[in-house]
Protein backbone atom coordinates (compact mmCIF):
# COMPACT_ATOMS: atom_id res chain seq x y z
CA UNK A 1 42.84 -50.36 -55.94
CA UNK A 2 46.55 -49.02 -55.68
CA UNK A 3 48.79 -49.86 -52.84
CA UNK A 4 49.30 -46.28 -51.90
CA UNK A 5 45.39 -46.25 -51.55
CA UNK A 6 44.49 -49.70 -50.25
CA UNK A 7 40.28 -50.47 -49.69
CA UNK A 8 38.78 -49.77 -45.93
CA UNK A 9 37.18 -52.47 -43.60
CA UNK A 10 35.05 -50.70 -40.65
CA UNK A 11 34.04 -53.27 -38.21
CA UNK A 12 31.63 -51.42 -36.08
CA UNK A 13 31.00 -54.08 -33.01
CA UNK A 14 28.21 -53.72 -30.56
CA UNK A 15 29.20 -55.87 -27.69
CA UNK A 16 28.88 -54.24 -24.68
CA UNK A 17 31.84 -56.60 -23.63
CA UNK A 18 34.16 -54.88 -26.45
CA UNK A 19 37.16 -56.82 -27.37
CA UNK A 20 36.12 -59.52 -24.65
CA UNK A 21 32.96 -60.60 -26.96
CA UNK A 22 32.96 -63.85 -28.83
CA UNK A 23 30.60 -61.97 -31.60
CA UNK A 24 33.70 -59.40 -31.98
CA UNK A 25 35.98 -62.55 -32.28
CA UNK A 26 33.68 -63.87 -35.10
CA UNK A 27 33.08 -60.37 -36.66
CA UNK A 28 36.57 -59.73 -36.90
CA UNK A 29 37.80 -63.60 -37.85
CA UNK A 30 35.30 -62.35 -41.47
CA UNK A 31 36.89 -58.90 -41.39
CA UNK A 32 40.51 -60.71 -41.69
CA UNK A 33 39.50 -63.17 -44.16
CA UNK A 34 38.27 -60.15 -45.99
CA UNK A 35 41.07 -58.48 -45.69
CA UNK A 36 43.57 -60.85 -46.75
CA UNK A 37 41.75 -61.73 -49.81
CA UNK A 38 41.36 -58.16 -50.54
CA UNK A 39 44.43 -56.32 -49.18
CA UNK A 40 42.75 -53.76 -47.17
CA UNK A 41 42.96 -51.98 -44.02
CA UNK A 42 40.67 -53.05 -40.97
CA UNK A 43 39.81 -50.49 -38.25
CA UNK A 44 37.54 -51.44 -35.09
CA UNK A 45 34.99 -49.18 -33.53
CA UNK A 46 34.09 -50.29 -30.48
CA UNK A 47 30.36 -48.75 -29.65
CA UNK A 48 30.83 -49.68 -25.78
CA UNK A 49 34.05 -47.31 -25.59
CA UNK A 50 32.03 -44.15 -27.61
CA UNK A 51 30.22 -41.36 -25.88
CA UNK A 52 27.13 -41.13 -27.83
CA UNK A 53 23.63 -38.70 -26.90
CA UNK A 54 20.30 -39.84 -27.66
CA UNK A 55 18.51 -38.80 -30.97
CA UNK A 56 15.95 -36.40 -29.67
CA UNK A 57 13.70 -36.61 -32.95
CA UNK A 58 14.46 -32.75 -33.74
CA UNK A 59 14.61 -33.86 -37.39
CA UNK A 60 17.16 -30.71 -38.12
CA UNK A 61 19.60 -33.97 -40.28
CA UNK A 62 16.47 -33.74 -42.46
CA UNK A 63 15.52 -30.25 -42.75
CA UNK A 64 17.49 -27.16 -41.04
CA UNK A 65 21.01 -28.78 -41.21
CA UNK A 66 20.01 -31.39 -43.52
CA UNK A 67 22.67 -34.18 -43.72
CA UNK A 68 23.71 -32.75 -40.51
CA UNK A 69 23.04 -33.86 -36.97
CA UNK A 70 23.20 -30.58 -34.51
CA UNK A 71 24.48 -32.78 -31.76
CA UNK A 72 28.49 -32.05 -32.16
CA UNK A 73 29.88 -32.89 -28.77
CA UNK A 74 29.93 -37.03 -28.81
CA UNK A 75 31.27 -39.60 -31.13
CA UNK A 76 28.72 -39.84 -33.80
CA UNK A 77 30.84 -36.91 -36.02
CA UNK A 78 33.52 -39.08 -35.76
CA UNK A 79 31.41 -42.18 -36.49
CA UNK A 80 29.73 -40.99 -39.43
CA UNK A 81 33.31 -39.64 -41.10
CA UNK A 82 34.61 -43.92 -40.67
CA UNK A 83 31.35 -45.26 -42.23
CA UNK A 84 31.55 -42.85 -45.31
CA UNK A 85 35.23 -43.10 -45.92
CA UNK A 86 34.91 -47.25 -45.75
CA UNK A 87 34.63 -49.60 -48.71
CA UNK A 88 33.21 -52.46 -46.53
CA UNK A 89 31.26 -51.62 -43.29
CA UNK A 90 30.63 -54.86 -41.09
CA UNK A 91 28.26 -54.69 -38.08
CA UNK A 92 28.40 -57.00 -35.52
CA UNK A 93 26.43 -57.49 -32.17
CA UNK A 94 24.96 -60.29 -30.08
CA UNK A 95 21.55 -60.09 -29.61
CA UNK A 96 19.39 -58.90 -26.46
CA UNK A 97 15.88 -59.21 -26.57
CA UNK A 98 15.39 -59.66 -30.22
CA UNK A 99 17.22 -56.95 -30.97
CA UNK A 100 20.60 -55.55 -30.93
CA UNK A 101 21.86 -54.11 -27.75
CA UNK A 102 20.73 -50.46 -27.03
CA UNK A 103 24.07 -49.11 -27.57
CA UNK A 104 23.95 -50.41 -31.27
CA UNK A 105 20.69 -48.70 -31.60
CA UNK A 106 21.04 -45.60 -30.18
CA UNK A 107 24.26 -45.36 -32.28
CA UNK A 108 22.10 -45.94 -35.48
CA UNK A 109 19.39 -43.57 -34.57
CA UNK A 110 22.10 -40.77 -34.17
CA UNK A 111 23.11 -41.57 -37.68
CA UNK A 112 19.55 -40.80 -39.59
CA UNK A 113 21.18 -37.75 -41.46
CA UNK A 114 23.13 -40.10 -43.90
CA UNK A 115 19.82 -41.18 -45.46
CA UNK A 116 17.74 -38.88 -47.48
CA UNK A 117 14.75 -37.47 -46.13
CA UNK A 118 11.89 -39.44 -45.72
CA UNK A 119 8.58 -37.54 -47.89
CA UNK A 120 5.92 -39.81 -47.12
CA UNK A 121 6.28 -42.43 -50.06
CA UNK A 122 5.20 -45.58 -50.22
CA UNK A 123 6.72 -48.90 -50.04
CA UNK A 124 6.23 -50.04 -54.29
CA UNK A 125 8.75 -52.84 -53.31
CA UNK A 126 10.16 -54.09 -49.86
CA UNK A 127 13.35 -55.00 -51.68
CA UNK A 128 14.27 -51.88 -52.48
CA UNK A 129 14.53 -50.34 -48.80
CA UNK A 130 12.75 -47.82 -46.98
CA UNK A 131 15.54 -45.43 -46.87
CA UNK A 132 17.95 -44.25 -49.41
CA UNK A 133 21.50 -43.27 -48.28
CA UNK A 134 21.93 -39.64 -49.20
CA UNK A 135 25.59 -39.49 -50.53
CA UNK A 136 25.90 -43.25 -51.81
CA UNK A 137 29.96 -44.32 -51.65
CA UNK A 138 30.43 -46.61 -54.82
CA UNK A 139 30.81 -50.66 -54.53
CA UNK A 140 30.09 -49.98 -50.43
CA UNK A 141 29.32 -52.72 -48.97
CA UNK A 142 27.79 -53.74 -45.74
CA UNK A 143 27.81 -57.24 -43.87
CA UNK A 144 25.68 -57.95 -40.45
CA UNK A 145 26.66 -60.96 -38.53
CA UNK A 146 24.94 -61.33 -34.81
CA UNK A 147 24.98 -64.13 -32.35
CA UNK A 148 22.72 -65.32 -29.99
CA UNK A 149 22.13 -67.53 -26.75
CA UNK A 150 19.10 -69.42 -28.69
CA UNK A 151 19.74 -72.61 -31.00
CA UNK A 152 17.08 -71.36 -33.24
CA UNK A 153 19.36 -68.49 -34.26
CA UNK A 154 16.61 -68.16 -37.43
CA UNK A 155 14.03 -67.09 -35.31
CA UNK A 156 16.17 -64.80 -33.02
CA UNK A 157 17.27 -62.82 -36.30
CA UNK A 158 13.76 -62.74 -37.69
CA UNK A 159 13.29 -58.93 -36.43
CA UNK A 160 17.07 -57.88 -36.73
CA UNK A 161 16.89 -58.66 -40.91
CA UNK A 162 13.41 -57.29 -40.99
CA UNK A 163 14.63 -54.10 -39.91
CA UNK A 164 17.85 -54.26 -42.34
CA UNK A 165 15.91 -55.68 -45.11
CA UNK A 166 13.35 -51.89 -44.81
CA UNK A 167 16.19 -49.44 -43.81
CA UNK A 168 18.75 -51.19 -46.43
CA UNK A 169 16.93 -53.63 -48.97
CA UNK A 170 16.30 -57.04 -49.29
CA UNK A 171 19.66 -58.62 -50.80
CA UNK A 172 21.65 -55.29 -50.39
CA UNK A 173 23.89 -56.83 -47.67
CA UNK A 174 25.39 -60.20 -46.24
CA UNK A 175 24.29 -61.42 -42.83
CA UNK A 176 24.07 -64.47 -40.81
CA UNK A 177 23.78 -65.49 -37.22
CA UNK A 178 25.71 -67.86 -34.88
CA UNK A 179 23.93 -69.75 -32.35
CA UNK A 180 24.40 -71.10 -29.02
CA UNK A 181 27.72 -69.08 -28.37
CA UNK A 182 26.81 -68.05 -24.31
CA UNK A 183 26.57 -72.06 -24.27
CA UNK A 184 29.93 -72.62 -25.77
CA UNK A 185 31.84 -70.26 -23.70
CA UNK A 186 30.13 -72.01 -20.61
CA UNK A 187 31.15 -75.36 -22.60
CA UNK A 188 35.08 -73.54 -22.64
CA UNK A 189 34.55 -75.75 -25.81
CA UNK A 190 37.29 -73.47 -27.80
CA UNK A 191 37.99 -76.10 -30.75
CA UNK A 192 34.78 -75.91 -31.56
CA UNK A 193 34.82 -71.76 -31.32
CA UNK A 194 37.57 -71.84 -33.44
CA UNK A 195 35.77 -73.75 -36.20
CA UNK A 196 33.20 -71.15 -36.46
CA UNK A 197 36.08 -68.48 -36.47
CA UNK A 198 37.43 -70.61 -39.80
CA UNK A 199 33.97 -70.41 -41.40
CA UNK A 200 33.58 -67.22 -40.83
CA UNK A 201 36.87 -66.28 -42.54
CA UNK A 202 35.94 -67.95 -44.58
CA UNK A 203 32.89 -66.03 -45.38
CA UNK A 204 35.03 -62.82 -45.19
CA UNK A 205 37.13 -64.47 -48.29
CA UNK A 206 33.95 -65.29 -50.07
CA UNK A 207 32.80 -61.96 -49.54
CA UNK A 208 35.67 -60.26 -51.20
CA UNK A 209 33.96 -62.10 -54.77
CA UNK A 210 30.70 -60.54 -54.16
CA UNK A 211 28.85 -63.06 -52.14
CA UNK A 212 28.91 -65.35 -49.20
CA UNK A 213 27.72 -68.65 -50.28
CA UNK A 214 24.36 -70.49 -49.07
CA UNK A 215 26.08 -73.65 -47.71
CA UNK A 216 28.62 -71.72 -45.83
CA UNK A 217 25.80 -69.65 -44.04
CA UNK A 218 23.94 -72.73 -42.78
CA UNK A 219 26.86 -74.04 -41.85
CA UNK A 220 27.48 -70.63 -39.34
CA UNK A 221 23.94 -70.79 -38.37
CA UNK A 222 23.80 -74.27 -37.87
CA UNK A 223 23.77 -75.02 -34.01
CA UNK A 224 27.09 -76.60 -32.50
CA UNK A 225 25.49 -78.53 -29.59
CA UNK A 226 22.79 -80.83 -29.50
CA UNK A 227 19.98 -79.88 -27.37
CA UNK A 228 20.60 -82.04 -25.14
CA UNK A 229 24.10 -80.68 -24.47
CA UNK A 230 22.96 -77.08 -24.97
CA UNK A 231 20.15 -77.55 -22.08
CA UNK A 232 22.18 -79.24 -19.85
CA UNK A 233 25.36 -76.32 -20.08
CA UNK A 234 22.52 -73.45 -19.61
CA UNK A 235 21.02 -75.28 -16.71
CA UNK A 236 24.28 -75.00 -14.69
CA UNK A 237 25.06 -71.85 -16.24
CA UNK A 238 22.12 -70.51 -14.56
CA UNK A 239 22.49 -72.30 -11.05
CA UNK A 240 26.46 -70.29 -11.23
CA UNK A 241 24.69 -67.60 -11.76
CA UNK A 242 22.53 -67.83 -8.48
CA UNK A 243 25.73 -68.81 -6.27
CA UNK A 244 24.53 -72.77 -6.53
CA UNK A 245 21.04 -72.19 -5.71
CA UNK A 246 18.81 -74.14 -7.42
């Protein structure tokens, strides 16, 4: 890749708290180490700053104005030109209810028109995806990273990949997930926060090669506090929260 055309980072991030989030901090420490390694651009999408409309399951991306969705007055035009014109899309979101914040998903759902249209197939193999993307970019990639309140950030992912792994394929994309992070900000433990934003530069620098490696993911999922700590900080987080009742 030339100077005068350098690669594209999109970090999508689906914080409700926008810049403020510790996920975005993390999401973008990978997208830097990415980018250094790599020499590209990064640009930030912010989903809590976009004015996006509900998919109303009219189906037109997928058959009247196929590729197309017919809602033009929001973001999602906009949206969908970053994500095809990027080399390396990273999505990045702390997680709410086992999921990713609504936001996030209603985002996604707008974007159904990028994948081909669904014509009742089978799954043959998991692996492979559910969904195909209609206009495939060459050598795109696309890396998830989420955090989570939980220690067992494992678990907390468990229906986040699931859904990644059958819209994208099994393998198809880097992920991992950070745990314990609403207990380190109530910590204000910020040398240990900054040694997860090192790893996950880290990551964004192995990335670059092709791949993030094993040991470097446990160490990002691998929870910061013991229990014992971790308990005891979300026990007087909550009693804050209720102006000292308890």
């Amino acid at each position: 890749m030339s100077e005068n055309n350098p690669k594209k980072i999109l970090l999508i991030n689906g914080s409700p708290k926008g810049d403020r989030s510790l996920t975005f901090r993390v999401g973008r420490a990978f997208a830097e180490g990415l980018s250094a390694e790599e020499g590209s651009g990064i640009e930030y999408i912010h989903v809590s700053q976009l004015n996006v409309k509900p998919c109303t399951g009219c189906l037109s991306c997928w058959g009247r104005t196929e590729g197309t969705c017919v809602i033009k007055d929001d973001s999602i035009p906009m949206v969908r030109e970053r994500i095809l014109a990027a080399d390396t899309i990273i999505m990045c979101f702390p997680i709410y209810f086992f999921g990713m914040p609504g936001t996030m998903k209603t985002m996604i759902d707008r974007l159904l028109g990028i994948f081909i249209t669904f014509s009742g197939q089978e799954i043959d193999n998991i692996k492979e995806g559910r969904h195909a993307l209609r206009s495939p970019r060459p050598g795109q990639r696309l890396a998830v990273i989420a955090s989570c309140g939980f220690s067992e950030s494992a678990e907390a992912f468990y229906p986040i990949k699931v859904q990644y792994d059958l819209c994208i394929g099994t393998g198809k994309y880097a992920s991992f997930c950070c745990p314990q992070l609403k207990a380190l900000a109530q910590a204000g433990s910020g040398q240990r926060f900054e040694k997860i934003l090192d790893l996950s530069r880290q990551a964004g620098t192995q990335f670059a090669h092709g791949a993030i490696d094993g040991e470097l993911v446990k160490k990002l999922e691998k929870p910061v506090l013991t229990q014992k700590t971790y308990r005891m900080l979300m026990e007087k987080f909550w009693k804050d929260e209720k102006g000292g009742e308890y």
